[in-house]
PDB file of N, CA and C in Angstrom:
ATOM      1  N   UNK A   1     -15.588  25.866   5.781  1.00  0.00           N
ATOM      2  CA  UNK A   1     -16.222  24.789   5.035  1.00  0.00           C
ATOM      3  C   UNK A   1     -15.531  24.544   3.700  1.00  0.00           C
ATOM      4  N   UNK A   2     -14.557  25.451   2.959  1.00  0.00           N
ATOM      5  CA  UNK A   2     -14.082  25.250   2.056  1.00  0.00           C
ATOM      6  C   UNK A   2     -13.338  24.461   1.999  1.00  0.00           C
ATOM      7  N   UNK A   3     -12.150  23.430   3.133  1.00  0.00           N
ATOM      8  CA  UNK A   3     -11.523  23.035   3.467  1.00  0.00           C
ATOM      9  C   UNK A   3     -12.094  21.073   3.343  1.00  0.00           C
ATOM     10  N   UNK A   4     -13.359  21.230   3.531  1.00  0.00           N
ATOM     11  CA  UNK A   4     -13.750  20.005   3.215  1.00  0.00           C
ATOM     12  C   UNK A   4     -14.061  18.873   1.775  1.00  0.00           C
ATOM     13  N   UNK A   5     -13.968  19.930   1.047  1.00  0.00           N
ATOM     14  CA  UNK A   5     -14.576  19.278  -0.605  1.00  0.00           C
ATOM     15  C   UNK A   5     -12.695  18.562  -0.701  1.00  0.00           C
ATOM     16  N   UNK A   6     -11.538  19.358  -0.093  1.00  0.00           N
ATOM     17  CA  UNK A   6     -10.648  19.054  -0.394  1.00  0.00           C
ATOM     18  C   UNK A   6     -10.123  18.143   0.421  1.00  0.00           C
ATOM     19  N   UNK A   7     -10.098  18.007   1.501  1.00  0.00           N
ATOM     20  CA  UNK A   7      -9.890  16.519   2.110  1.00  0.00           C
ATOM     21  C   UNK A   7     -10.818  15.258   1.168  1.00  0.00           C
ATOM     22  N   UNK A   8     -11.928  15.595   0.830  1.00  0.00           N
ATOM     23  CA  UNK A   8     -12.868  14.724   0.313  1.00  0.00           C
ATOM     24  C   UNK A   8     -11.958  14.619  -0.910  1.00  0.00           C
ATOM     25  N   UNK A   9     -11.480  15.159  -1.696  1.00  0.00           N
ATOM     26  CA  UNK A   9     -11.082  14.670  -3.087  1.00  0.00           C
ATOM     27  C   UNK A   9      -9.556  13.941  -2.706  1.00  0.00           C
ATOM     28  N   UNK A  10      -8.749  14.376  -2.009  1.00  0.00           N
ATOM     29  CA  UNK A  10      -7.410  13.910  -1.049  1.00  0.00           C
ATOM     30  C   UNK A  10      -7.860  12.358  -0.720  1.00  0.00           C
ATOM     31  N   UNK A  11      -8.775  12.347  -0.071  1.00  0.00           N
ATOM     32  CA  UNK A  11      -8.813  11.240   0.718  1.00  0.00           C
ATOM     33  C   UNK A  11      -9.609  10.115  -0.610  1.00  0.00           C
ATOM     34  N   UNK A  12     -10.026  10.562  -1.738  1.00  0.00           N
ATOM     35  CA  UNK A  12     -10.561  10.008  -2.869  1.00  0.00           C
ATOM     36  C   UNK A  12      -9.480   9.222  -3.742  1.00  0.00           C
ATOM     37  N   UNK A  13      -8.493  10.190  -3.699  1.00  0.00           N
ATOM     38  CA  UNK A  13      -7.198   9.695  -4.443  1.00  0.00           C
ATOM     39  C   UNK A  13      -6.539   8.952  -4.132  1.00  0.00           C
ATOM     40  N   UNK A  14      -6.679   8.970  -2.695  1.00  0.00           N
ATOM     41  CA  UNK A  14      -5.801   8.015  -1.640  1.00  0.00           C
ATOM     42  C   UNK A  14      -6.983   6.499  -1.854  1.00  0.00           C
ATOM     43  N   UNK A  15      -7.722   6.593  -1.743  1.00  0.00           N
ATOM     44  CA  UNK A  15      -8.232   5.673  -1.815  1.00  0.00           C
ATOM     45  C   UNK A  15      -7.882   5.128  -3.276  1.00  0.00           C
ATOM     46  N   UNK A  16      -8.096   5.414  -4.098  1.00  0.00           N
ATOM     47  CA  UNK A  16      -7.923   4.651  -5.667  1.00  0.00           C
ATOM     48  C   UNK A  16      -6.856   4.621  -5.189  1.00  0.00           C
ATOM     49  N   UNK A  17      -5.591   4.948  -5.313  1.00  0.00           N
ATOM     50  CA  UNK A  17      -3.943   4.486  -5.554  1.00  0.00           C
ATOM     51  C   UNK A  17      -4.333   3.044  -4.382  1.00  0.00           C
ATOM     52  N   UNK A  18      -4.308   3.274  -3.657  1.00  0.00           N
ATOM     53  CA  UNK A  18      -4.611   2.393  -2.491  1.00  0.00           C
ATOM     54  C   UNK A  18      -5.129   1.016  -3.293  1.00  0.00           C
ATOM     55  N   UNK A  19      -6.401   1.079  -3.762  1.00  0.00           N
ATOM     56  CA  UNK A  19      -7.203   0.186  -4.995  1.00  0.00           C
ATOM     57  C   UNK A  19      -6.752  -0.656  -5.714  1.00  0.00           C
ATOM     58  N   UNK A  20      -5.752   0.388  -6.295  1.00  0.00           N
ATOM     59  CA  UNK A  20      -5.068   0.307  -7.688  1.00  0.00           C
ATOM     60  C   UNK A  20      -3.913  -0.658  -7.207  1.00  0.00           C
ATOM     61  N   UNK A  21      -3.404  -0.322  -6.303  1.00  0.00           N
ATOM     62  CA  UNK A  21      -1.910  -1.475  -5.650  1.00  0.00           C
ATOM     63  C   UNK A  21      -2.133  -2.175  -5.019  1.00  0.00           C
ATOM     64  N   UNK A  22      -3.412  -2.594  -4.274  1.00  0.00           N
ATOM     65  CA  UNK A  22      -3.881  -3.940  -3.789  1.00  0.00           C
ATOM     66  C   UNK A  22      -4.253  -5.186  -4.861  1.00  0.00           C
ATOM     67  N   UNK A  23      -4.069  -4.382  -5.808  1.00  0.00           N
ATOM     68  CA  UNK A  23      -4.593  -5.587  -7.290  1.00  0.00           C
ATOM     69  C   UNK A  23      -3.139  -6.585  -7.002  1.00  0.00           C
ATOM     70  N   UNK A  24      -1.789  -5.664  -7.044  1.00  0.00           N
ATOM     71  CA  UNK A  24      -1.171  -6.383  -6.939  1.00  0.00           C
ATOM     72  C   UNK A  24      -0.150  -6.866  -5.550  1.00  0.00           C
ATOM     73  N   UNK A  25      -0.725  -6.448  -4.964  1.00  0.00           N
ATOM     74  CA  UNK A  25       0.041  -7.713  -3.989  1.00  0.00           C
ATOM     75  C   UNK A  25      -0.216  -8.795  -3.678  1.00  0.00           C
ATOM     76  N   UNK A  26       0.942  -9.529  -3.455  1.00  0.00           N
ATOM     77  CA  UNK A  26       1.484 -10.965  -3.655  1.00  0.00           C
ATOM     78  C   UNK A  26       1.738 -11.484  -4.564  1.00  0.00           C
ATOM     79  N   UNK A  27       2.178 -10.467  -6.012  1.00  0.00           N
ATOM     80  CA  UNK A  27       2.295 -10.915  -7.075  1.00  0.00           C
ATOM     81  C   UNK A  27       4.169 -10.167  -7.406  1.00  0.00           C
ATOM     82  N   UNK A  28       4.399  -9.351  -6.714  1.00  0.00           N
ATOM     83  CA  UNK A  28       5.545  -8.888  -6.968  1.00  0.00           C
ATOM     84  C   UNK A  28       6.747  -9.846  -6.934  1.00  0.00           C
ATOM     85  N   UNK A  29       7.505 -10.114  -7.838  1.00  0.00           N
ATOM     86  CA  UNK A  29       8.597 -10.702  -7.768  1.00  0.00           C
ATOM     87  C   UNK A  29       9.271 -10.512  -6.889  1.00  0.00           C
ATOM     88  N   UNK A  30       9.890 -11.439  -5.824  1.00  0.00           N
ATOM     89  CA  UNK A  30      11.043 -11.693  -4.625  1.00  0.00           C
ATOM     90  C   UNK A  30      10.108 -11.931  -3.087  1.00  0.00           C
ATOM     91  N   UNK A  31       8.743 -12.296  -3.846  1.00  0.00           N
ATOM     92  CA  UNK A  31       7.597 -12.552  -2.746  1.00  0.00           C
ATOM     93  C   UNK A  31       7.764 -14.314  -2.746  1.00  0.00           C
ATOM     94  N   UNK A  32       8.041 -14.897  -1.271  1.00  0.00           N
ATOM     95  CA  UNK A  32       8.407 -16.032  -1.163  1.00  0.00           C
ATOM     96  C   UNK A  32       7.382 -16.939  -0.832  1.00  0.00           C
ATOM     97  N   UNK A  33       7.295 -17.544  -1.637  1.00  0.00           N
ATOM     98  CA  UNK A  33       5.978 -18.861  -1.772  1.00  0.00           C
ATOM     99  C   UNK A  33       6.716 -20.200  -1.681  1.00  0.00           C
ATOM    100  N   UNK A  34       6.490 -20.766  -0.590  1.00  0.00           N
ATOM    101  CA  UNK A  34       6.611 -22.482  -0.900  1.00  0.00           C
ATOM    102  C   UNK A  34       5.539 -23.661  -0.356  1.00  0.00           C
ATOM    103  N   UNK A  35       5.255 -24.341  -0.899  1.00  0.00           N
ATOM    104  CA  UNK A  35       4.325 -25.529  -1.474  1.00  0.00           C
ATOM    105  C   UNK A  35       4.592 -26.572  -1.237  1.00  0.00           C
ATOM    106  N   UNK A  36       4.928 -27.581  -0.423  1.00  0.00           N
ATOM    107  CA  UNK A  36       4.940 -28.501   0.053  1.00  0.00           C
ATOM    108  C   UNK A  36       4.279 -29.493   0.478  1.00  0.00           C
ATOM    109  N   UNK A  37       3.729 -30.759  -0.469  1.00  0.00           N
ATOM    110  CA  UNK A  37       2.371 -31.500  -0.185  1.00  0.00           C
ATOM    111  C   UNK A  37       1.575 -30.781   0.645  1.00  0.00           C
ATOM    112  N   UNK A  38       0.881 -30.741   1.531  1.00  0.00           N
ATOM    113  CA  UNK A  38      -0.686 -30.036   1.921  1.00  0.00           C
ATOM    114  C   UNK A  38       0.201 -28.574   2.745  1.00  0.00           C
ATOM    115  N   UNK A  39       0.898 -28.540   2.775  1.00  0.00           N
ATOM    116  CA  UNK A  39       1.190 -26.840   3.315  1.00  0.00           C
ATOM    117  C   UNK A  39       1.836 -25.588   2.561  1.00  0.00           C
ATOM    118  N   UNK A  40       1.628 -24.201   2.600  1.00  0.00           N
ATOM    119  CA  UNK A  40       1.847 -23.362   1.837  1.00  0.00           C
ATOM    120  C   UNK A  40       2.396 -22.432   2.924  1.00  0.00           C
ATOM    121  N   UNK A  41       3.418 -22.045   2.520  1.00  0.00           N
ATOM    122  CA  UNK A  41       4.317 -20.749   3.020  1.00  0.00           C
ATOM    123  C   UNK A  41       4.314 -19.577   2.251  1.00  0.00           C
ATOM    124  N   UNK A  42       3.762 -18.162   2.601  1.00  0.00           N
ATOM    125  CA  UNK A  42       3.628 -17.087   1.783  1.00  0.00           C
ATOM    126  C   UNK A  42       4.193 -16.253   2.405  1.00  0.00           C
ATOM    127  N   UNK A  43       5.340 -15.446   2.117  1.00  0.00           N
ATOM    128  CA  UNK A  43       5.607 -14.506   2.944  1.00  0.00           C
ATOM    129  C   UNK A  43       5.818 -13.138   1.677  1.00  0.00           C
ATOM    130  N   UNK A  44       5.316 -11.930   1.948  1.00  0.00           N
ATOM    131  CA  UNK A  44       5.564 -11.274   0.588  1.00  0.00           C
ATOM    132  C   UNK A  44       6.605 -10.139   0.753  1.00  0.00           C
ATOM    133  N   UNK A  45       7.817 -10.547   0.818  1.00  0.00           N
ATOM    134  CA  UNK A  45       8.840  -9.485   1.305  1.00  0.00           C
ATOM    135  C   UNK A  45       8.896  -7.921   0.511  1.00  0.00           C
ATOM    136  N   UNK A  46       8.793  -8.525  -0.645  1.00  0.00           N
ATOM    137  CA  UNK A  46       9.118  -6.857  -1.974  1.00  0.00           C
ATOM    138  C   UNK A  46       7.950  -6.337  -1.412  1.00  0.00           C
ATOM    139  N   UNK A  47       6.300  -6.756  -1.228  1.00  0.00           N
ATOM    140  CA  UNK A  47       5.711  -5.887  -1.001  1.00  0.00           C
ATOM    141  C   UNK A  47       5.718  -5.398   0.190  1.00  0.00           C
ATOM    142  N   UNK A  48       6.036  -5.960   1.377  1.00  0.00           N
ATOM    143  CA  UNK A  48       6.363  -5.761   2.388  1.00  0.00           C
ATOM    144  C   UNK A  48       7.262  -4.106   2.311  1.00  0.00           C
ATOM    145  N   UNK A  49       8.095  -4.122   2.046  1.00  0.00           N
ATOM    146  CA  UNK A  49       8.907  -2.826   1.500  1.00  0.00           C
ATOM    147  C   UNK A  49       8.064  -1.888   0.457  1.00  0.00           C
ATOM    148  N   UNK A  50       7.848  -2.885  -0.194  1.00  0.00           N
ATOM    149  CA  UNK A  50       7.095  -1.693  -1.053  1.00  0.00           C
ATOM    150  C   UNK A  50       5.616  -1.094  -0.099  1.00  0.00           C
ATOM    151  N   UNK A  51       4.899  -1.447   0.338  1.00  0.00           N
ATOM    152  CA  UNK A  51       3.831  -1.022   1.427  1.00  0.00           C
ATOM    153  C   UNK A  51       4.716  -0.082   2.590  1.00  0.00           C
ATOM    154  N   UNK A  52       5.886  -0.305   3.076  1.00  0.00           N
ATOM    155  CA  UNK A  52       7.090   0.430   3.959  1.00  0.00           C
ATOM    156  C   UNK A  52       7.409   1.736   3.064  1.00  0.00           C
ATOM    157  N   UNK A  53       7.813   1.552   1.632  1.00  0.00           N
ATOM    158  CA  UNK A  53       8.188   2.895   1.528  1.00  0.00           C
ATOM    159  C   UNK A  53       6.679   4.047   1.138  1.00  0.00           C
ATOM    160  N   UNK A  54       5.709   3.600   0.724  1.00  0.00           N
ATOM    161  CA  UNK A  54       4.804   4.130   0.547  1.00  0.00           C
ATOM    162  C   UNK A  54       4.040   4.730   1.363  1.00  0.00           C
ATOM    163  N   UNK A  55       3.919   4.301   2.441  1.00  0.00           N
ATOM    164  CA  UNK A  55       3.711   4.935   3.886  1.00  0.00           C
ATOM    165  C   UNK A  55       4.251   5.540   4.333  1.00  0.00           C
ATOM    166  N   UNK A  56       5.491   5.342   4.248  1.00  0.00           N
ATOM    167  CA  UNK A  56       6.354   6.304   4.663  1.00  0.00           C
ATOM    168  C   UNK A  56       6.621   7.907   4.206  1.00  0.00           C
ATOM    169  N   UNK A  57       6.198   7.830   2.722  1.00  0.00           N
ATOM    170  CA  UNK A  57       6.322   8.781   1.605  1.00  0.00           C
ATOM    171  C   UNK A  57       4.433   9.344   2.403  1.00  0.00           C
ATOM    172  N   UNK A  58       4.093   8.792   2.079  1.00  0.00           N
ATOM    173  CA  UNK A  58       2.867   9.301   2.837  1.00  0.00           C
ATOM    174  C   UNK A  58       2.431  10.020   3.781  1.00  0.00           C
ATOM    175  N   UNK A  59       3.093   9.559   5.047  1.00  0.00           N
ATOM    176  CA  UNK A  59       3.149  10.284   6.552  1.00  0.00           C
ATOM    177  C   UNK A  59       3.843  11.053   6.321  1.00  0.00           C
ATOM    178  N   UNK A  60       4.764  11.480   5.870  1.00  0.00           N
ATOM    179  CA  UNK A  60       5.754  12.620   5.878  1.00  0.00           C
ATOM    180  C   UNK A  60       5.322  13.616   5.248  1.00  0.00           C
ATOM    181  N   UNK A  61       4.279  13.009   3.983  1.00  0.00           N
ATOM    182  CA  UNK A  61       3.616  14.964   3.223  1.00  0.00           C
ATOM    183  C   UNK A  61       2.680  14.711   4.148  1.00  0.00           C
ATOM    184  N   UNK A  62       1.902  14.337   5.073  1.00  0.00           N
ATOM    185  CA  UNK A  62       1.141  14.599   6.055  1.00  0.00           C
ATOM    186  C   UNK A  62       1.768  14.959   7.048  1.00  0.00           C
ATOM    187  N   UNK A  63       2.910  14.942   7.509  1.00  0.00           N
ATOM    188  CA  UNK A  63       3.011  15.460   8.651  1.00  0.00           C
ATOM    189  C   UNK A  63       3.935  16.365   8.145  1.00  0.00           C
ATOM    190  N   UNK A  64       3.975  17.168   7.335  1.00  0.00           N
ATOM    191  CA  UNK A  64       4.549  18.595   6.733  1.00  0.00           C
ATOM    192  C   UNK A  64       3.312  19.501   7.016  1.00  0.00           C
ATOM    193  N   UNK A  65       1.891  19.353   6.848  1.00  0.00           N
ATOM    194  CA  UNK A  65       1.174  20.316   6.412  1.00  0.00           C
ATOM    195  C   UNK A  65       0.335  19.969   8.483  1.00  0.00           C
ATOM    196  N   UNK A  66       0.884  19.661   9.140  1.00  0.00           N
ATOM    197  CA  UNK A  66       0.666  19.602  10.789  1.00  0.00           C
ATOM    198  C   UNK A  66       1.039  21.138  11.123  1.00  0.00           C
TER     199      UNK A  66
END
């Protein structure tokens, strides 16, 4: 049972960072927006990568402690 307070605070932290970097996406510079009388194109590439390396950094200290 000791094992649980600490996933609980793990999975707490993960959540705020998580929080904390959804404020900004679609705001990162090299995120492609175009506007064209009534249509809008959004595609958000930097975060796109940036969400890629963060996951990535992620799964890997999780799948160290497997």
């Amino acid at each position: 049972m000791t094992e649980f307070p600490k996933i609980l605070m793990i999975l707490g932290a993960v959540l705020l960072a998580i929080g904390f970097f959804m404020q900004f996406i679609g705001k990162l510079p090299g995120d492609i927006l175009v506007k064209r009388g009534n249509f809008t194109f959004f595609f958000p590439v930097v975060t796109c990568i940036v969400i890629s390396i963060l996951l990535t950094i992620i799964f890997s200290i999780f799948g160290r402690f497997k």
